[in-house]
Protein backbone atom coordinates (compact mmCIF):
# COMPACT_ATOMS: atom_id res chain seq x y z
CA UNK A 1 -3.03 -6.86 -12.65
CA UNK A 2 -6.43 -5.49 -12.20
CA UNK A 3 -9.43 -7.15 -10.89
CA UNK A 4 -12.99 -6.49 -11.33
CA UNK A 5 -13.74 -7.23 -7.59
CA UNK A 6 -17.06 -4.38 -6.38
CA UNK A 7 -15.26 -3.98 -3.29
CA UNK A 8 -11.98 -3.48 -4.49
CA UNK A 9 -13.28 -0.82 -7.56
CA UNK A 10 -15.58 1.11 -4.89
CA UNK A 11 -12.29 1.46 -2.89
CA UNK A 12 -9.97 2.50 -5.50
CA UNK A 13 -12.76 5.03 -6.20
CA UNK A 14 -13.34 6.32 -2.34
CA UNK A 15 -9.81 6.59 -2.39
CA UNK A 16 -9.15 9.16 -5.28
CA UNK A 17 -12.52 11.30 -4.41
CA UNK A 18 -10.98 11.47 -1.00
CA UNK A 19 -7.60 12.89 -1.82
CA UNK A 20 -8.65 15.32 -4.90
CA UNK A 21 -11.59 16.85 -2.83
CA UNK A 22 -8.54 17.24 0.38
CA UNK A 23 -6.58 19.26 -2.70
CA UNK A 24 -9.70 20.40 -3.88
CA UNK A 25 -10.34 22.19 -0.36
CA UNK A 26 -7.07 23.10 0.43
CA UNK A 27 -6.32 25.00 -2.41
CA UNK A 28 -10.13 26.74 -2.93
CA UNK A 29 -11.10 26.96 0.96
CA UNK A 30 -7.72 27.01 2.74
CA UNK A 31 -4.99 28.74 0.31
CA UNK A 32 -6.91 31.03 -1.73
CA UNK A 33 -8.87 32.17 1.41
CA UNK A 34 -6.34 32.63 4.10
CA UNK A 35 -3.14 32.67 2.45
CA UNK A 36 -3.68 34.18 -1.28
CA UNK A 37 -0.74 37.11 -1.15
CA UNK A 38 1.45 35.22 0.55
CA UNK A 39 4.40 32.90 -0.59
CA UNK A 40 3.61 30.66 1.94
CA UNK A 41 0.12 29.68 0.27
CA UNK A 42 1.91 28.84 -3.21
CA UNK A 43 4.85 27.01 -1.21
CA UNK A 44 1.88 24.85 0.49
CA UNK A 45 -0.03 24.27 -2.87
CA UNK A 46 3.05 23.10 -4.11
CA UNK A 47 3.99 20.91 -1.26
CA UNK A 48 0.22 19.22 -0.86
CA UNK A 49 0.20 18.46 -4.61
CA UNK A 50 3.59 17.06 -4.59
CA UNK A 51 2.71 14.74 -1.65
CA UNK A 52 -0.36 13.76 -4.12
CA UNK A 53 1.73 13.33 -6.98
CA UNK A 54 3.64 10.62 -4.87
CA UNK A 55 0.67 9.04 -2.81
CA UNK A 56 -0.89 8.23 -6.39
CA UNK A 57 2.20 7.20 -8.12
CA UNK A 58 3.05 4.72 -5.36
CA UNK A 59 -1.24 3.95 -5.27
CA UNK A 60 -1.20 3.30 -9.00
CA UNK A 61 2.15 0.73 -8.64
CA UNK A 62 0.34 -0.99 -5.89
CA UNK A 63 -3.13 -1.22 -7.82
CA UNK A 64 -0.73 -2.45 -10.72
CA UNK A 65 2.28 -4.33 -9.81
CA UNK A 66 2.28 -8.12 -10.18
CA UNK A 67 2.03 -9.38 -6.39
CA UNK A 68 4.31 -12.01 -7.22
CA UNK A 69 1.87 -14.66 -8.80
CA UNK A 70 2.49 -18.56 -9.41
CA UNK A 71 2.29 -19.33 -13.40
CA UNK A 72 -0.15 -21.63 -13.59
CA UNK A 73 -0.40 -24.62 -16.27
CA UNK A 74 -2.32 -26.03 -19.06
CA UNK A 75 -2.30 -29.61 -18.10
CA UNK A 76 -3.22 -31.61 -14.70
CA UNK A 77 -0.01 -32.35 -12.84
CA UNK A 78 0.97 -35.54 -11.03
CA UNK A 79 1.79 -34.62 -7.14
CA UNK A 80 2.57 -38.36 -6.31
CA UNK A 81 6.21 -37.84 -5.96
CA UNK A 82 6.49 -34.72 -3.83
CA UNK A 83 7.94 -36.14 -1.55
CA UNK A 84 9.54 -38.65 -3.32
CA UNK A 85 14.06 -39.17 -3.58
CA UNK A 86 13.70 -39.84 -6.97
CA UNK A 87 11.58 -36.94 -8.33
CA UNK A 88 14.49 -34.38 -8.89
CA UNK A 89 13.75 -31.70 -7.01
CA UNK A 90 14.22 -30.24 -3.76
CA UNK A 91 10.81 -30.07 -2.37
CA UNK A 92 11.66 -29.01 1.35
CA UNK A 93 8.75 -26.61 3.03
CA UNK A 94 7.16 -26.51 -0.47
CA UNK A 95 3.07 -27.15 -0.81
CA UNK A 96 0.49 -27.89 -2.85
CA UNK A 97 -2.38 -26.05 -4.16
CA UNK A 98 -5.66 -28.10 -4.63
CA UNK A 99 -7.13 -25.20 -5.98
CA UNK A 100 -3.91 -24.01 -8.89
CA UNK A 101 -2.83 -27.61 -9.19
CA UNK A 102 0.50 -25.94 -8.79
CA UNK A 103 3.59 -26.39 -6.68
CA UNK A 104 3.85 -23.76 -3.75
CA UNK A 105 7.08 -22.25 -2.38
CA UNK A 106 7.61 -21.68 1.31
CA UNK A 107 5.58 -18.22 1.61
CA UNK A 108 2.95 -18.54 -1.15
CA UNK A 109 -0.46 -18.70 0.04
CA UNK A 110 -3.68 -18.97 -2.16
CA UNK A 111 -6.07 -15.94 -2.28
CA UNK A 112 -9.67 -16.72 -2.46
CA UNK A 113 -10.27 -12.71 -4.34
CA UNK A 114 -7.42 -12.88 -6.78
CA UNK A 115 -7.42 -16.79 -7.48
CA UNK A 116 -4.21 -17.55 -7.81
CA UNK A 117 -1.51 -18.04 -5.04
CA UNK A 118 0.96 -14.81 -4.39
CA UNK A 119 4.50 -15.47 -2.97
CA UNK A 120 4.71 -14.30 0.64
CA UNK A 121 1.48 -13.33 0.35
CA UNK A 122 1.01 -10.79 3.45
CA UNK A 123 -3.37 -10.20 2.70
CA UNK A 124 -5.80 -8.97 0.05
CA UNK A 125 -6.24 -5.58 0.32
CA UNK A 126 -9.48 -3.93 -1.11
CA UNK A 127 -7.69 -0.02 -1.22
CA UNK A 128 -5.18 -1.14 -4.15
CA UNK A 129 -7.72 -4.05 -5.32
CA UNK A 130 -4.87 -6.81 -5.10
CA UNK A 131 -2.75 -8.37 -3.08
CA UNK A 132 0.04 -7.52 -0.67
CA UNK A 133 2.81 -9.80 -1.90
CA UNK A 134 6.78 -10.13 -2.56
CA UNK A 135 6.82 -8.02 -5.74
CA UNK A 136 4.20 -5.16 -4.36
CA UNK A 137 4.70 -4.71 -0.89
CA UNK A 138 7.07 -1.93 -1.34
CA UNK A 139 4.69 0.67 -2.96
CA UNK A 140 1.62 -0.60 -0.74
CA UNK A 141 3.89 0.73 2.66
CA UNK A 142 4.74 3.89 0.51
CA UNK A 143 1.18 4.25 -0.33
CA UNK A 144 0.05 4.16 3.71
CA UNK A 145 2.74 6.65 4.30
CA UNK A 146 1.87 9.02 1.74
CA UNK A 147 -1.81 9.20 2.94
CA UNK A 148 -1.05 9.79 6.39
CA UNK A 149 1.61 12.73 5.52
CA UNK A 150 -1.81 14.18 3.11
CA UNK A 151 -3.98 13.85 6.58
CA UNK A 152 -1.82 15.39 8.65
CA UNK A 153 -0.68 17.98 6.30
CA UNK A 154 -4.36 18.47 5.76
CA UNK A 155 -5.29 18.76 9.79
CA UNK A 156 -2.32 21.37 10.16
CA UNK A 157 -2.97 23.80 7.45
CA UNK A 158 -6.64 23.67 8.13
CA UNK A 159 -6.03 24.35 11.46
CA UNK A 160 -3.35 26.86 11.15
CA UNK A 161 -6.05 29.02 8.85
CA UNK A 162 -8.34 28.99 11.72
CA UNK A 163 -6.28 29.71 14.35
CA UNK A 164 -4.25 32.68 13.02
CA UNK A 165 -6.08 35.95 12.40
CA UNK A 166 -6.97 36.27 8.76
CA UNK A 167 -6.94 39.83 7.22
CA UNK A 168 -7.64 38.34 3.67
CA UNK A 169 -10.32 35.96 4.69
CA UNK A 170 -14.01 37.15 2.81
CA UNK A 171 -16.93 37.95 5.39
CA UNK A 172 -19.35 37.29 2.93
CA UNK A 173 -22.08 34.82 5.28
CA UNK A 174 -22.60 32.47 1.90
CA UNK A 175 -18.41 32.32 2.03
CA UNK A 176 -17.86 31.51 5.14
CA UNK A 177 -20.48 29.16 5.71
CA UNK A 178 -18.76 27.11 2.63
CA UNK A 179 -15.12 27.26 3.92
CA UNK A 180 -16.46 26.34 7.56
CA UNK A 181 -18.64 23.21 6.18
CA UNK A 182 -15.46 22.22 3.99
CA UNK A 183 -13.27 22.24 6.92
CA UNK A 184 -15.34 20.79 9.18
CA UNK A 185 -15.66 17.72 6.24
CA UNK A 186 -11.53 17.39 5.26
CA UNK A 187 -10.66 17.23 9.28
CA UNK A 188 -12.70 14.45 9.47
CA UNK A 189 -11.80 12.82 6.58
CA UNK A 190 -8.11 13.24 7.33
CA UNK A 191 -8.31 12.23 10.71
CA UNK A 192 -10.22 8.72 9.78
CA UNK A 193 -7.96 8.07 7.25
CA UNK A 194 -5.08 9.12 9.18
CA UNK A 195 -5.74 6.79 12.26
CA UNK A 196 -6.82 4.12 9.44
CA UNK A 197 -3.50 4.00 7.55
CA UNK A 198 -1.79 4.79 10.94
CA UNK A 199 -2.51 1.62 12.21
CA UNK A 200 -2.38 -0.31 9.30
CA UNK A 201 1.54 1.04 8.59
CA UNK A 202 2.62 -0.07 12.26
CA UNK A 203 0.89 -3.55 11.97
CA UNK A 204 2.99 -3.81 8.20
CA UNK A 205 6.23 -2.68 9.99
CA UNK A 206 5.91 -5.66 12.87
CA UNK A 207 4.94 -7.71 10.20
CA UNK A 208 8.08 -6.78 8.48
CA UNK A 209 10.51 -7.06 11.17
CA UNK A 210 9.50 -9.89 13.14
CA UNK A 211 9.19 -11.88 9.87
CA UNK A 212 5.87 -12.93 9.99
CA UNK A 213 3.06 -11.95 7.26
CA UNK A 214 -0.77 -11.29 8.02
CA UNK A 215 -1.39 -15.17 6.76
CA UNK A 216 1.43 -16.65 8.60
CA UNK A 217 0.39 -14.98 11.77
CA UNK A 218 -2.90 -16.19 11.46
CA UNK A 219 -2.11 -19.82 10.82
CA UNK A 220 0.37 -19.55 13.83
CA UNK A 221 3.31 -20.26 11.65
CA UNK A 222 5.79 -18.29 13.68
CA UNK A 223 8.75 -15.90 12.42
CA UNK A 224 10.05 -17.58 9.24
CA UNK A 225 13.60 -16.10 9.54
CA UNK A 226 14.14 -14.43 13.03
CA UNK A 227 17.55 -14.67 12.87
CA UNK A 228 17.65 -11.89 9.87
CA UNK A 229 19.14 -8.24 11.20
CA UNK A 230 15.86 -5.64 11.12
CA UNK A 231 17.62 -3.66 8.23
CA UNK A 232 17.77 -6.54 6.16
CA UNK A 233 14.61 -7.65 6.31
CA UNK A 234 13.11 -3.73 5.72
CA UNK A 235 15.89 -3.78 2.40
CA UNK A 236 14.17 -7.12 1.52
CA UNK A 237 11.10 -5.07 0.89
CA UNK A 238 12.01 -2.00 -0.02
CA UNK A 239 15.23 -2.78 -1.90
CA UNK A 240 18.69 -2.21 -1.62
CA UNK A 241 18.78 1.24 -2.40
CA UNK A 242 19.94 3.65 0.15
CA UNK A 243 17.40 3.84 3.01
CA UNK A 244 16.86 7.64 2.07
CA UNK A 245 15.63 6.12 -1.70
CA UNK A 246 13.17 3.85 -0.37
CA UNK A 247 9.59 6.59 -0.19
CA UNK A 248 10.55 7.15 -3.84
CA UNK A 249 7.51 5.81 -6.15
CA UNK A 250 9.15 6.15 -9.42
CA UNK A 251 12.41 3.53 -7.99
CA UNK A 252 11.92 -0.31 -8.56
CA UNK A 253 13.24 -2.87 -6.17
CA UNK A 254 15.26 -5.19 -7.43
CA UNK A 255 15.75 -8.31 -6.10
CA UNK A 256 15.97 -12.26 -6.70
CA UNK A 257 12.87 -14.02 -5.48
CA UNK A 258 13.11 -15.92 -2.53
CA UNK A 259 13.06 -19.63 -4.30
CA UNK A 260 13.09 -20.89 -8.02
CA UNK A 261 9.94 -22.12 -9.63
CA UNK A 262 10.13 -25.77 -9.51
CA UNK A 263 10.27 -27.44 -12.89
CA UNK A 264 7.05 -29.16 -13.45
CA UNK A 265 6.52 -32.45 -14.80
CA UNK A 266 3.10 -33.83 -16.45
């Protein structure tokens, strides 16, 4: 799903500018300045590009990837008997949404940006321009990881082609000027970006072990399964692949959802 939210398009946007003008600089300013007869520069090329090739993969699932949102239907539906013996179902911990006219699951919350309520909805994030839920939470975390490997990568070989002596390097004023001004420019970049996603990751991983999304937390809800083992609950998310699997974009996780749809009745 793809929204036409400002925000959420001016993100997407800053977000890709950002990362091609770090390979952009890297390559021209970095590489092919300090490092152009040496095996070293086309192993880094490689490398930085490769770390792209995932960051946008795992982006472009995240941007993508149904969050895990509630069908909605054509006709009004009658909540009188929610709570009532004779309705059928099993309606324990499930609510209702004023807004979808829909039955919620334990989890789902309703997002004011998207419109529609997203099972275990964590929050709306304005980098992938959708929401953080059950279905997309996976390539969101491998997203966050992915930029802060680029920044650091970024800081390091910058650095690196400051600090060491460079035979290769132009002295042309005009040249140096430019790879100076460009390096000054990607450091900062990287480091905002790195602290950014840095901080962002470690709130996700709490989140993740202690049980407890961004919406829950807020509400004061509380761990909704603390008894879970911390492995389980990161496999919940990223899937049951082996743990060495799980930064792989291109892998889908596979897993029942946490409870049925409840069969509605007009």
């Amino acid at each position: 799903m793809f929204l036409k939210d400002p925000c959420g398009v001016c993100c997407i946007l800053i977000t890709y500018v950002s990362v091609f003008y770090a390979d952009y600089v890297i390559v021209k300013w970095v590489v092919l300045q300090s490092m152009v007869n040496s095996l070293w520069g086309s192993f880094n090329v490689v490398m930085f590009n490769t770390v792209i090739l995932f960051l946008c993969m795992a982006h472009f699932r995240a941007v993508f990837t149904d969050p895990g949102t509630l069908p909605l239907f054509p006709s009004k539906l009658d909540f009188s008997d929610m709570h009532s013996s004779e309705s059928g179902c099993d309606y324990v911990d499930w609510t209702v949404c004023t807004r979808c006219e829909i039955y919620r699951p334990p989890r789902a919350h309703h997002c004011r940006i998207c419109r529609r309520c997203i099972r275990r909805m964590d929050h709306h994030c304005p980098w992938i321009n959708n929401c953080v839920g059950e279905r997309n939470q996976k390539y969101f975390l491998q997203f966050l990881i992915y930029v802060g490997v680029l920044s650091v990568y970024a800081i390091v070989l910058v650095s690196v082609s400051w600090i060491t002596e460079c035979k290769d390097c132009s002295q042309e004023i005009p040249i140096k000027q430019a790879r100076i001004m460009h390096s000054v420019v990607l450091l900062l970049i990287s480091a905002l970006f790195g602290m950014f996603v840095s901080a962002i990751l470690v709130d996700q991983i709490q989140a993740i072990v202690t049980d407890e999304t961004a919406v829950e937390h807020v509400q004061n809800q509380g761990p909704y399964r603390p008894h879970k083992p911390k492995m389980t609950l990161l496999s919940d998310v990223f899937g049951r692949e082996h743990p060495l699997l799980w930064l792989l974009p291109c892998s889908s996780t596979k897993r029942k959802l946490d409870t049925p749809l409840i069969n509605h009745h007009v």
